[in-house]
N, C-alpha and C. Protein backbone atom coordinates (compact mmCIF):
# COMPACT_ATOMS: atom_id res chain seq x y z
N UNK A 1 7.88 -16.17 11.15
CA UNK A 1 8.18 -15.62 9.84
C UNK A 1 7.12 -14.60 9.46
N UNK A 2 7.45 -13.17 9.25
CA UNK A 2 6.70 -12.30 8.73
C UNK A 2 5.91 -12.14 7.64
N UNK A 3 4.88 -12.70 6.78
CA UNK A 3 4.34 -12.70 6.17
C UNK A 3 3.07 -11.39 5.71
N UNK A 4 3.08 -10.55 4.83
CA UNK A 4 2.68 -9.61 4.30
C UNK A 4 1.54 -10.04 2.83
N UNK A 5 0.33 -9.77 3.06
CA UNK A 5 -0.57 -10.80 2.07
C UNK A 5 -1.42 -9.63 1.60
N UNK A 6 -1.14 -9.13 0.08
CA UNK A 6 -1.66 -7.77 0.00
C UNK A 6 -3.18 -8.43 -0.60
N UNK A 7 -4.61 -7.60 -0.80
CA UNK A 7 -5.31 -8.01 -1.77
C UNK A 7 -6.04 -6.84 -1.85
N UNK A 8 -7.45 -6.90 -3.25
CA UNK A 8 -7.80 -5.78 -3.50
C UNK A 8 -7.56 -5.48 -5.08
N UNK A 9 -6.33 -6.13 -5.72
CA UNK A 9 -6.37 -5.12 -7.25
C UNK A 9 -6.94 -5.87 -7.74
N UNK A 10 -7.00 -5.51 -9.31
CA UNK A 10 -8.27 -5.72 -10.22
C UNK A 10 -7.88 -4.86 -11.32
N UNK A 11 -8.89 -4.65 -11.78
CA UNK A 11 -9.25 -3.76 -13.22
C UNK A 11 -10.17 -3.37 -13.15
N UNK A 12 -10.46 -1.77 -13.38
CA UNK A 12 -11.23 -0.76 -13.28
C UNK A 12 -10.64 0.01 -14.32
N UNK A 13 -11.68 0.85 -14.11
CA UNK A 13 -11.76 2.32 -15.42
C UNK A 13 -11.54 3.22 -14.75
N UNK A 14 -10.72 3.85 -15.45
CA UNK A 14 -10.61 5.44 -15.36
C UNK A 14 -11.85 6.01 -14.70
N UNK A 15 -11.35 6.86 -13.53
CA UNK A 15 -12.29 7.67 -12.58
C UNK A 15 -13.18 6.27 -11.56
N UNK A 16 -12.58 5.36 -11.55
CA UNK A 16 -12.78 4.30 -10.47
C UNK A 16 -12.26 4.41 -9.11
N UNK A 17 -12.71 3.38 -8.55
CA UNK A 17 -12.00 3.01 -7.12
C UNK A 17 -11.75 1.61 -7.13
N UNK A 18 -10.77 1.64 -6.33
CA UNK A 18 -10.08 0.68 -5.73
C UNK A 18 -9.79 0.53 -4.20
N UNK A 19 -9.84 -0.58 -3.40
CA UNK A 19 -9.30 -0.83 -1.97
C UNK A 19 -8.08 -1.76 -1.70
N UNK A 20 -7.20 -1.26 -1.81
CA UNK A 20 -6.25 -2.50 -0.93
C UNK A 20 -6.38 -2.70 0.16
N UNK A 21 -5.55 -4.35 0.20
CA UNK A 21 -5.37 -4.37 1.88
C UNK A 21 -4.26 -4.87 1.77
N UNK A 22 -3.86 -4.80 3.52
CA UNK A 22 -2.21 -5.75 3.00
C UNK A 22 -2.29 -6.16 4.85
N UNK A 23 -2.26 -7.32 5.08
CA UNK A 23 -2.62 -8.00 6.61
C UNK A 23 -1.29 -8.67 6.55
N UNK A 24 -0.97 -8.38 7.66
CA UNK A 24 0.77 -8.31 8.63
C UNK A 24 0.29 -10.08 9.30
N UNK A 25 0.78 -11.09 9.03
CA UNK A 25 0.82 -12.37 10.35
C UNK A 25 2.34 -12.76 10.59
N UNK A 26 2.67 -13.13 11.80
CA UNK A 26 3.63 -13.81 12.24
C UNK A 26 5.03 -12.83 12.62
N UNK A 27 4.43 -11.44 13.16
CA UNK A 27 5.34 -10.36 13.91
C UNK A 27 6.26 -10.88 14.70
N UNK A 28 7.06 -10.51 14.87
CA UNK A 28 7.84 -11.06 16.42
C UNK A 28 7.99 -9.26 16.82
N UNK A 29 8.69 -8.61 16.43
CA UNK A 29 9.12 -7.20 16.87
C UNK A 29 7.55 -6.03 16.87
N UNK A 30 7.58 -5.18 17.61
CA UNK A 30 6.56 -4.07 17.14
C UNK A 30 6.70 -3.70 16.16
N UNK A 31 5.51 -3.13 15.26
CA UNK A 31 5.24 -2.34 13.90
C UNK A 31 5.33 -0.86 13.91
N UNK A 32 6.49 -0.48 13.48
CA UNK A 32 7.05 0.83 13.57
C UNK A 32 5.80 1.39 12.15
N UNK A 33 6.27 1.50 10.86
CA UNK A 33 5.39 1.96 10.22
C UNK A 33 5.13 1.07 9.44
N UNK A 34 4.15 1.24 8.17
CA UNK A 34 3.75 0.85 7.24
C UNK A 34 3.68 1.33 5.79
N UNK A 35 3.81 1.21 4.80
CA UNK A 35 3.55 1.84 3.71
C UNK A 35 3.20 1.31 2.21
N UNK A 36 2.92 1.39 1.11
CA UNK A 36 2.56 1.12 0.10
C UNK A 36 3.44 1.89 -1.18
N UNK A 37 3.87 0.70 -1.98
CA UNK A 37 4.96 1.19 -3.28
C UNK A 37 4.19 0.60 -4.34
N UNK A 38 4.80 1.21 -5.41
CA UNK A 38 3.87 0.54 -7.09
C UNK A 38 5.17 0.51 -7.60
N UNK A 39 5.07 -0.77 -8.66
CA UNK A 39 5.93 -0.75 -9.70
C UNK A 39 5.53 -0.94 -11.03
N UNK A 40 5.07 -0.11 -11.95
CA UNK A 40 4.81 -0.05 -13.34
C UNK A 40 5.71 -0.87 -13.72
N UNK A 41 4.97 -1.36 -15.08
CA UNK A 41 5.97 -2.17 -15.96
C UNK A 41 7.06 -1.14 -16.71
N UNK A 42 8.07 -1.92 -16.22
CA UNK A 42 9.75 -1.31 -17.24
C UNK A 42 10.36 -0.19 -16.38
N UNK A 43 9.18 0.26 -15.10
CA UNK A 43 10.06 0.77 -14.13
C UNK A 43 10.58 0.62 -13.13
N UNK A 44 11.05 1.57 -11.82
CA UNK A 44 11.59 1.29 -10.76
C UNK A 44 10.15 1.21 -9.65
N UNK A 45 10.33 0.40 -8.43
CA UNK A 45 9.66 0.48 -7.26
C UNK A 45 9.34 2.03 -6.73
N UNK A 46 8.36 2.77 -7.09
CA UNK A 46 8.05 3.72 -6.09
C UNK A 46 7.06 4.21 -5.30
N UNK A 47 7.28 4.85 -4.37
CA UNK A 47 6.93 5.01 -2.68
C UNK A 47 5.72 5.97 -3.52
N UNK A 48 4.09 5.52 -2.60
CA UNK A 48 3.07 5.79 -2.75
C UNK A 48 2.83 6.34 -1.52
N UNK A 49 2.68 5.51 -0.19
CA UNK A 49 2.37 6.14 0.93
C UNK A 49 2.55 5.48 2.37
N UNK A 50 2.64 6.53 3.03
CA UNK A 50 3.00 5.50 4.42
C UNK A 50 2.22 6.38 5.46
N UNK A 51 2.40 5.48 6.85
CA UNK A 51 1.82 5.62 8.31
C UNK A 51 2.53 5.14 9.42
N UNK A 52 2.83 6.09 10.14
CA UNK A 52 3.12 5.21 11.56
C UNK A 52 2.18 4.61 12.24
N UNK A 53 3.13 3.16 12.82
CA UNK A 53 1.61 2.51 13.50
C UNK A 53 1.13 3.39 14.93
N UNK A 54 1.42 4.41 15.52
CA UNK A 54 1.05 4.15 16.58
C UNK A 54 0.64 6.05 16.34
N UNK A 55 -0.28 6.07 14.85
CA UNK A 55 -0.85 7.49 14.98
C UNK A 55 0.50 8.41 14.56
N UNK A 56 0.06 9.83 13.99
CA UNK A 56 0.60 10.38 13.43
C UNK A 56 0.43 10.83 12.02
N UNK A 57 1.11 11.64 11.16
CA UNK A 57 0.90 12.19 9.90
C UNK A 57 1.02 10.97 9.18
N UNK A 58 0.21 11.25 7.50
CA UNK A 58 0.31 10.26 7.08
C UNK A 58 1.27 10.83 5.87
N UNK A 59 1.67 10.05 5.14
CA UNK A 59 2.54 10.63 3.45
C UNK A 59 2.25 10.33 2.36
N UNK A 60 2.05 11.49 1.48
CA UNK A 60 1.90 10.65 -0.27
C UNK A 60 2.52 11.34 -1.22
N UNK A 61 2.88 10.31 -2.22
CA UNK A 61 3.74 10.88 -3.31
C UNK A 61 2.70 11.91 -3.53
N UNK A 62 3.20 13.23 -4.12
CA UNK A 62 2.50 14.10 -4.59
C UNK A 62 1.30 13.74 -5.95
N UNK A 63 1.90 12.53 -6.91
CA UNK A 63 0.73 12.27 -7.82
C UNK A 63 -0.47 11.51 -7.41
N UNK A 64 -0.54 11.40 -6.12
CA UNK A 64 -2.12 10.49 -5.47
C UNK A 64 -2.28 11.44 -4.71
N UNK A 65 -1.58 12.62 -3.98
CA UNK A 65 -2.59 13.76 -3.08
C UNK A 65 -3.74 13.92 -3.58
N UNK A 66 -4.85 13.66 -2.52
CA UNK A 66 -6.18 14.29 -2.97
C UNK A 66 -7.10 13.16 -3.55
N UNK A 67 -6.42 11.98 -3.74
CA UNK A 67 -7.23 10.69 -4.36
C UNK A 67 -7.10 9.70 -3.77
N UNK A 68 -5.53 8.89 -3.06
CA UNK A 68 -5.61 8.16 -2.65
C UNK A 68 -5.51 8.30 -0.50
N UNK A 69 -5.87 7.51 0.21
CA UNK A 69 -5.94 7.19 1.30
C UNK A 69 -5.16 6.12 1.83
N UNK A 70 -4.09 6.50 2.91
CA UNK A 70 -3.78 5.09 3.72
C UNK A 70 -4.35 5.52 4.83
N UNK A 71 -4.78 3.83 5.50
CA UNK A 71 -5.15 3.67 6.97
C UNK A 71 -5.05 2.31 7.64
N UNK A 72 -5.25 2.19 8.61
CA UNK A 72 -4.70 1.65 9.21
C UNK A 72 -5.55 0.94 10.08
N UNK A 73 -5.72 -0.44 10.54
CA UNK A 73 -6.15 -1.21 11.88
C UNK A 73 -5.66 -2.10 12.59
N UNK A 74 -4.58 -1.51 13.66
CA UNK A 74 -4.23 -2.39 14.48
C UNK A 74 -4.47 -3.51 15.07
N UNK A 75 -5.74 -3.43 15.50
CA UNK A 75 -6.04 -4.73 16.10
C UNK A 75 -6.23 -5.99 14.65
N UNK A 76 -6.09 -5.82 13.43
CA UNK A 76 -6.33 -6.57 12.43
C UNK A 76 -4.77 -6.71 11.61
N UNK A 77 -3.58 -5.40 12.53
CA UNK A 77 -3.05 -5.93 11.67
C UNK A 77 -2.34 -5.81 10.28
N UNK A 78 -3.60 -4.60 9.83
CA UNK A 78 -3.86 -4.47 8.30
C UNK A 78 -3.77 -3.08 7.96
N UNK A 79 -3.09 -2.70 7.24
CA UNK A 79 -3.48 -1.22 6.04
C UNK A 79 -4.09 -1.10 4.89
N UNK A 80 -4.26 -0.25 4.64
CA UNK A 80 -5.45 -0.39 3.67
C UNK A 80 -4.60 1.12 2.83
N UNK A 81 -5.33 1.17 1.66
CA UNK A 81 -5.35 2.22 0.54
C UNK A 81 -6.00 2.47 -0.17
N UNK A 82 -6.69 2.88 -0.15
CA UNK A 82 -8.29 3.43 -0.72
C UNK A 82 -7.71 4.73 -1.91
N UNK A 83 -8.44 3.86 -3.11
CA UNK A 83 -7.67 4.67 -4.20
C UNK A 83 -9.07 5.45 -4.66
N UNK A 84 -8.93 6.46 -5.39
CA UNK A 84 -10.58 6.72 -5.78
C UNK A 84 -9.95 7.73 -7.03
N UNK A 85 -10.96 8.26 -7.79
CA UNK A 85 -10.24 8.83 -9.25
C UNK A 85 -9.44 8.57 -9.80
N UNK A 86 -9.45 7.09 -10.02
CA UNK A 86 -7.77 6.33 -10.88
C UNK A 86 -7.67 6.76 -12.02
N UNK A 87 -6.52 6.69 -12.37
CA UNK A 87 -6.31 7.23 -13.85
C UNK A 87 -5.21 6.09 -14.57
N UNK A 88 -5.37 5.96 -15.40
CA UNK A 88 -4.20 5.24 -16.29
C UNK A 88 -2.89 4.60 -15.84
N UNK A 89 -2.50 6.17 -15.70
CA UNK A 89 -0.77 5.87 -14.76
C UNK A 89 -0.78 5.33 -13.26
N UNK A 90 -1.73 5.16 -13.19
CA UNK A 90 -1.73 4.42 -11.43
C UNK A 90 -1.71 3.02 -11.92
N UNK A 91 -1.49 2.63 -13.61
CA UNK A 91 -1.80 0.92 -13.34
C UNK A 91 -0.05 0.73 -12.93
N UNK A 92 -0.01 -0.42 -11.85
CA UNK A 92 1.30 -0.77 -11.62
C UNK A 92 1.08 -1.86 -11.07
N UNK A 93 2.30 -2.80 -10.43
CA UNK A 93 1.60 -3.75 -8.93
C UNK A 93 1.66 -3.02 -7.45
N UNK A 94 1.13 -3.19 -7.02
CA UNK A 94 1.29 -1.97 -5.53
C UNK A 94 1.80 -3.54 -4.58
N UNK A 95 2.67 -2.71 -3.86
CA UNK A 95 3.41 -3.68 -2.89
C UNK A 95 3.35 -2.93 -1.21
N UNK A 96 3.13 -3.92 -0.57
CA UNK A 96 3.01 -3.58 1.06
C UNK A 96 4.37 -3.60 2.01
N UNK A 97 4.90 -2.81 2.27
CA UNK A 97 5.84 -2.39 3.52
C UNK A 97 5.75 -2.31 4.37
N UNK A 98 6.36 -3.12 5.59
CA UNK A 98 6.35 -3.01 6.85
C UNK A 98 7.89 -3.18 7.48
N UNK A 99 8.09 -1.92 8.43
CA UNK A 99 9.09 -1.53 8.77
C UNK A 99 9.07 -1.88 10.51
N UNK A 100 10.11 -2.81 10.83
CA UNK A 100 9.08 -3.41 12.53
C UNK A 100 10.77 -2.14 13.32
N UNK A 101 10.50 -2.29 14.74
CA UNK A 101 10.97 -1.31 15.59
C UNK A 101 12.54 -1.45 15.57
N UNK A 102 13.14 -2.62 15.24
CA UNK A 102 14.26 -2.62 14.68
C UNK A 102 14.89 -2.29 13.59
N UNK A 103 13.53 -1.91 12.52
CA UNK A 103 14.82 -1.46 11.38
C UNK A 103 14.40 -1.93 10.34
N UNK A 104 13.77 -3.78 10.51
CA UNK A 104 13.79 -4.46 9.62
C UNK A 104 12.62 -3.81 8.85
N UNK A 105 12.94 -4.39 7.23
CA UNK A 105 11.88 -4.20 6.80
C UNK A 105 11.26 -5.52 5.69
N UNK A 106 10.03 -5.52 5.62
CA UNK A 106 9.57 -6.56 5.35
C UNK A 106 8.20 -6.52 3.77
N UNK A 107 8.19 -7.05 2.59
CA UNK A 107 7.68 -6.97 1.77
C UNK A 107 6.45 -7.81 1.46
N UNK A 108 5.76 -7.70 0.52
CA UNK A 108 4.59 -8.31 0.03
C UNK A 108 4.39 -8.66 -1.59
N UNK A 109 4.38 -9.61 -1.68
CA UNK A 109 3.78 -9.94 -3.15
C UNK A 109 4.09 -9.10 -4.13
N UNK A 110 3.00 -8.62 -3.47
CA UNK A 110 1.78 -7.52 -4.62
C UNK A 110 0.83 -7.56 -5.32
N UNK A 111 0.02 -6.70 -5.66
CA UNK A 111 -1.69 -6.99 -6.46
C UNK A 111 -1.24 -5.89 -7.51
N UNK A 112 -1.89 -6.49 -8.44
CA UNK A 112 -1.98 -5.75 -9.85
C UNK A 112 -2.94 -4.82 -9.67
N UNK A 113 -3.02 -3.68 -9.77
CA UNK A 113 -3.82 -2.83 -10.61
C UNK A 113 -3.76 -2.09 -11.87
N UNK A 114 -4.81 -2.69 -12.47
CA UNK A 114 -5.00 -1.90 -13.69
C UNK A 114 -6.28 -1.10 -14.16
N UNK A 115 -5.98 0.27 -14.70
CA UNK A 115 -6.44 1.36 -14.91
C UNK A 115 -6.87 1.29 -16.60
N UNK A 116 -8.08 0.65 -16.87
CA UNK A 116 -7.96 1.59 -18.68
C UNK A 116 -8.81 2.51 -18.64
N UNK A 117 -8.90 2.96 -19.89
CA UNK A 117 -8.40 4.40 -20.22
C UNK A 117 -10.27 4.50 -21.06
């Protein structure tokens, strides 16, 4: 059973940092990519950033270019998102994605982050 165990949020201030992690146990298929979504309160789930596992470009919504970071360590497993200059509107829960070589895709929790102001 695929299990996805994000950690890392908290509460910070404006012009902070933050680290997620989000550690993959109990794969059966290879790890095609990975990625990271937020869902603010009262809205919809949306796509922050992703990676293929095996190297390659990485992606970000255009409102974290330039602040936030995904990466990646295979042998652990784990992605990470290294947030830095937070602002307000980044408070959401951020949720972990993993997409294995079939197709499937597989979710996480999620960790709160919150941003004041």
């Amino acid at each position: 059973q695929v299990q996805l165990v994000e950690s890392g949020g908290g509460l910070v201030q404006a012009g902070g940092s933050l680290r997620l992690s989000c550690a993959a146990s109990g794969l059966t298929f290879r790890t095609a990519a990975m990625a990271w979504f937020r869902q603010a309160p009262g809205k919809e789930r949306d796509f922050v950033a992703a990676l293929t596992w095996t190297g390659g470009p990485t992606y970000y919504t255009d409102s974290v270019k330039g602040r936030f970071t995904i990466s990646r360590d295979n042998g652990k497993n784990t992605v990470y998102l290294q947030m830095n200059s937070l602002k307000p509107e980044d408070t959401a829960v951020y949720f972990c994605n993993l997409r294995d070589h079939r197709g499937t895709s597989y979710w996480g929790k999620g960790t709160l982050v919150t941003v004041s102001s």
